[in-house]
C-alpha atoms as a PDB file:
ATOM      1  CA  UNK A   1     -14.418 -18.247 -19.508  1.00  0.00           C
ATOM      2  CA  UNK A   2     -15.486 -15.260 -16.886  1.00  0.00           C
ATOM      3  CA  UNK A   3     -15.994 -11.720 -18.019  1.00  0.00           C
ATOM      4  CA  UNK A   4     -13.455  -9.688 -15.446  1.00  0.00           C
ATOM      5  CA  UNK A   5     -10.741  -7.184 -15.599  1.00  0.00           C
ATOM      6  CA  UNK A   6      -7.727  -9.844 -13.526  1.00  0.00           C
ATOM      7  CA  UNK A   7      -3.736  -9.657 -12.944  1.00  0.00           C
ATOM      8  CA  UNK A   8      -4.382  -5.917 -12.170  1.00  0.00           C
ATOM      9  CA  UNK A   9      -1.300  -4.214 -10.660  1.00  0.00           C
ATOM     10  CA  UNK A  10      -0.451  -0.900  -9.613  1.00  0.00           C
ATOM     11  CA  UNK A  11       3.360  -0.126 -10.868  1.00  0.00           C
ATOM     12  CA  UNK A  12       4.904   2.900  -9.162  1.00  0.00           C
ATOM     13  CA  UNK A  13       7.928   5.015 -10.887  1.00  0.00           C
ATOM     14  CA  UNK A  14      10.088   4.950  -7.690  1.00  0.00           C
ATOM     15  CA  UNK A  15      10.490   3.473  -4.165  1.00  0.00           C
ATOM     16  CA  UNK A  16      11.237   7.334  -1.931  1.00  0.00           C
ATOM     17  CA  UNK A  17       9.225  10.442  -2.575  1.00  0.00           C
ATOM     18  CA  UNK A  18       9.787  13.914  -1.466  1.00  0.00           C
ATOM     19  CA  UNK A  19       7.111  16.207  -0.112  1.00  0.00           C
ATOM     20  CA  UNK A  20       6.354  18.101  -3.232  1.00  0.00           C
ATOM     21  CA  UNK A  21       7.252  14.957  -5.558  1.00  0.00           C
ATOM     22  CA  UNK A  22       4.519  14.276  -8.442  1.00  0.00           C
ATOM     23  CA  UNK A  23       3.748  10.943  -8.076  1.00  0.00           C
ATOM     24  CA  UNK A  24       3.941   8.513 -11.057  1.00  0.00           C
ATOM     25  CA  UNK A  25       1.504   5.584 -10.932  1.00  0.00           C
ATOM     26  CA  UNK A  26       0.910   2.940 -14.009  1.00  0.00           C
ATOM     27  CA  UNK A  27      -2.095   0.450 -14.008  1.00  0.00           C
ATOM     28  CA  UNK A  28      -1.610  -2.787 -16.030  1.00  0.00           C
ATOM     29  CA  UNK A  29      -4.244  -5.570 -15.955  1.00  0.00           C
ATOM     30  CA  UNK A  30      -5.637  -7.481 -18.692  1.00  0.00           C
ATOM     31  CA  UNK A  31      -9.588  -8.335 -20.027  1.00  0.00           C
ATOM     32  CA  UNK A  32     -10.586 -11.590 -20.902  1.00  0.00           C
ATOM     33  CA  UNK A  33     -13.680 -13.027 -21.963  1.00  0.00           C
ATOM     34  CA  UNK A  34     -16.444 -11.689 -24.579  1.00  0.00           C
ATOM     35  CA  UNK A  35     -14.955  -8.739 -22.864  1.00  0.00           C
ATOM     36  CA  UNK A  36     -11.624  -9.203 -24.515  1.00  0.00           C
ATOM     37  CA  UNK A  37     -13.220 -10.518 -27.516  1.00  0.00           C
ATOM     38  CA  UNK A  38     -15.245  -7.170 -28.870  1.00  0.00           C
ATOM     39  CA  UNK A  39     -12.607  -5.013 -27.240  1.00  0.00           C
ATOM     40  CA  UNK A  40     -10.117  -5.195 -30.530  1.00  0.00           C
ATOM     41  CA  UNK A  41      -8.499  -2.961 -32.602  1.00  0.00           C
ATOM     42  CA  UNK A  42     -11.545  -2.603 -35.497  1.00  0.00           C
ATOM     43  CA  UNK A  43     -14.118  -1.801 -32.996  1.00  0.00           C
ATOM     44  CA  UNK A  44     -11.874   0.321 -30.681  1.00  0.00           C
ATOM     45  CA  UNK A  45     -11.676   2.723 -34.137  1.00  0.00           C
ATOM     46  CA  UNK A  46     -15.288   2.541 -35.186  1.00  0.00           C
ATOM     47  CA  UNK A  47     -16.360   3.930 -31.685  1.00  0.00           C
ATOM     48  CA  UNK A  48     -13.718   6.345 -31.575  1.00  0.00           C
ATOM     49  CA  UNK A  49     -14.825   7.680 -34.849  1.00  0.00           C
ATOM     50  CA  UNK A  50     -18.380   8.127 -33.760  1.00  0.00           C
ATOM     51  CA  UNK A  51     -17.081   9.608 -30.635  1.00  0.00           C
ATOM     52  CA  UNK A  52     -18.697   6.601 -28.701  1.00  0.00           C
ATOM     53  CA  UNK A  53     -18.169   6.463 -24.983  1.00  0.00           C
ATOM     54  CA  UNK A  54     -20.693   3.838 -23.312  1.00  0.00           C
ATOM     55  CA  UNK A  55     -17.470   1.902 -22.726  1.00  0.00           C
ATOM     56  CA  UNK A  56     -15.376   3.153 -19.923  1.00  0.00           C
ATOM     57  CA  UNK A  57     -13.277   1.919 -17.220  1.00  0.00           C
ATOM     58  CA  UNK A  58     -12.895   4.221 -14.490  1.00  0.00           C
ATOM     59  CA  UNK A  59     -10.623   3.658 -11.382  1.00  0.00           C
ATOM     60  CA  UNK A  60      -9.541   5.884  -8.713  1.00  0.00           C
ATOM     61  CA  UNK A  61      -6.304   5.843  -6.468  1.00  0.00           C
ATOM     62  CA  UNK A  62      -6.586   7.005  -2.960  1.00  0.00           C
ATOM     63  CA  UNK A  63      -2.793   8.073  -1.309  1.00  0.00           C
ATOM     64  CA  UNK A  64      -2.638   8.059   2.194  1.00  0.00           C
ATOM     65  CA  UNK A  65       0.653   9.520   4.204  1.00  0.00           C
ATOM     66  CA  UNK A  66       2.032   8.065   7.261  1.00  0.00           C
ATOM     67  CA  UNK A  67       3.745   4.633   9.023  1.00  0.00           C
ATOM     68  CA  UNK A  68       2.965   1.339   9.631  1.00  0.00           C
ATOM     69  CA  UNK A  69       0.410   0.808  12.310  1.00  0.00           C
ATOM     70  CA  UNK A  70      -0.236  -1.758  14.633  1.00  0.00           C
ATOM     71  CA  UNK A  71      -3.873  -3.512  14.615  1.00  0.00           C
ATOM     72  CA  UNK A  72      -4.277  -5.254  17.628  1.00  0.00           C
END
């Protein structure tokens, strides 16, 4: 089995927004591998407690305004 972050979606709170809406965006995806393995519940705790941080997953979401435009 492959090491990878897969089924990763992108769950907005609503289909309309207003101009000066906050927007509301959940990520769900799920680990497998050795990944998935060491990422568990005792040694999520143990590096908390030691304020351990080498393990991070960082995204970023980049919102863009406007229509749908033609390509062509």
């Amino acid at each position: 089995m492959n090491d990878m972050i897969a089924d990763l979606e992108l769950i907005k709170d609503k289909d309309d927004y207003a101009v000066d809406d906050d927007i509301t965006v959940n990520v769900k995806f799920s680990l497998t591998g050795k990944v998935r393995d060491v990422f568990n519940e005792e040694n999520w705790n143990i590096a908390y407690d030691k304020f351990d941080n080498q393990f991070k997953l960082k995204y970023g979401i980049k919102l863009v305004s406007g229509g749908i435009r033609k390509h062509g």
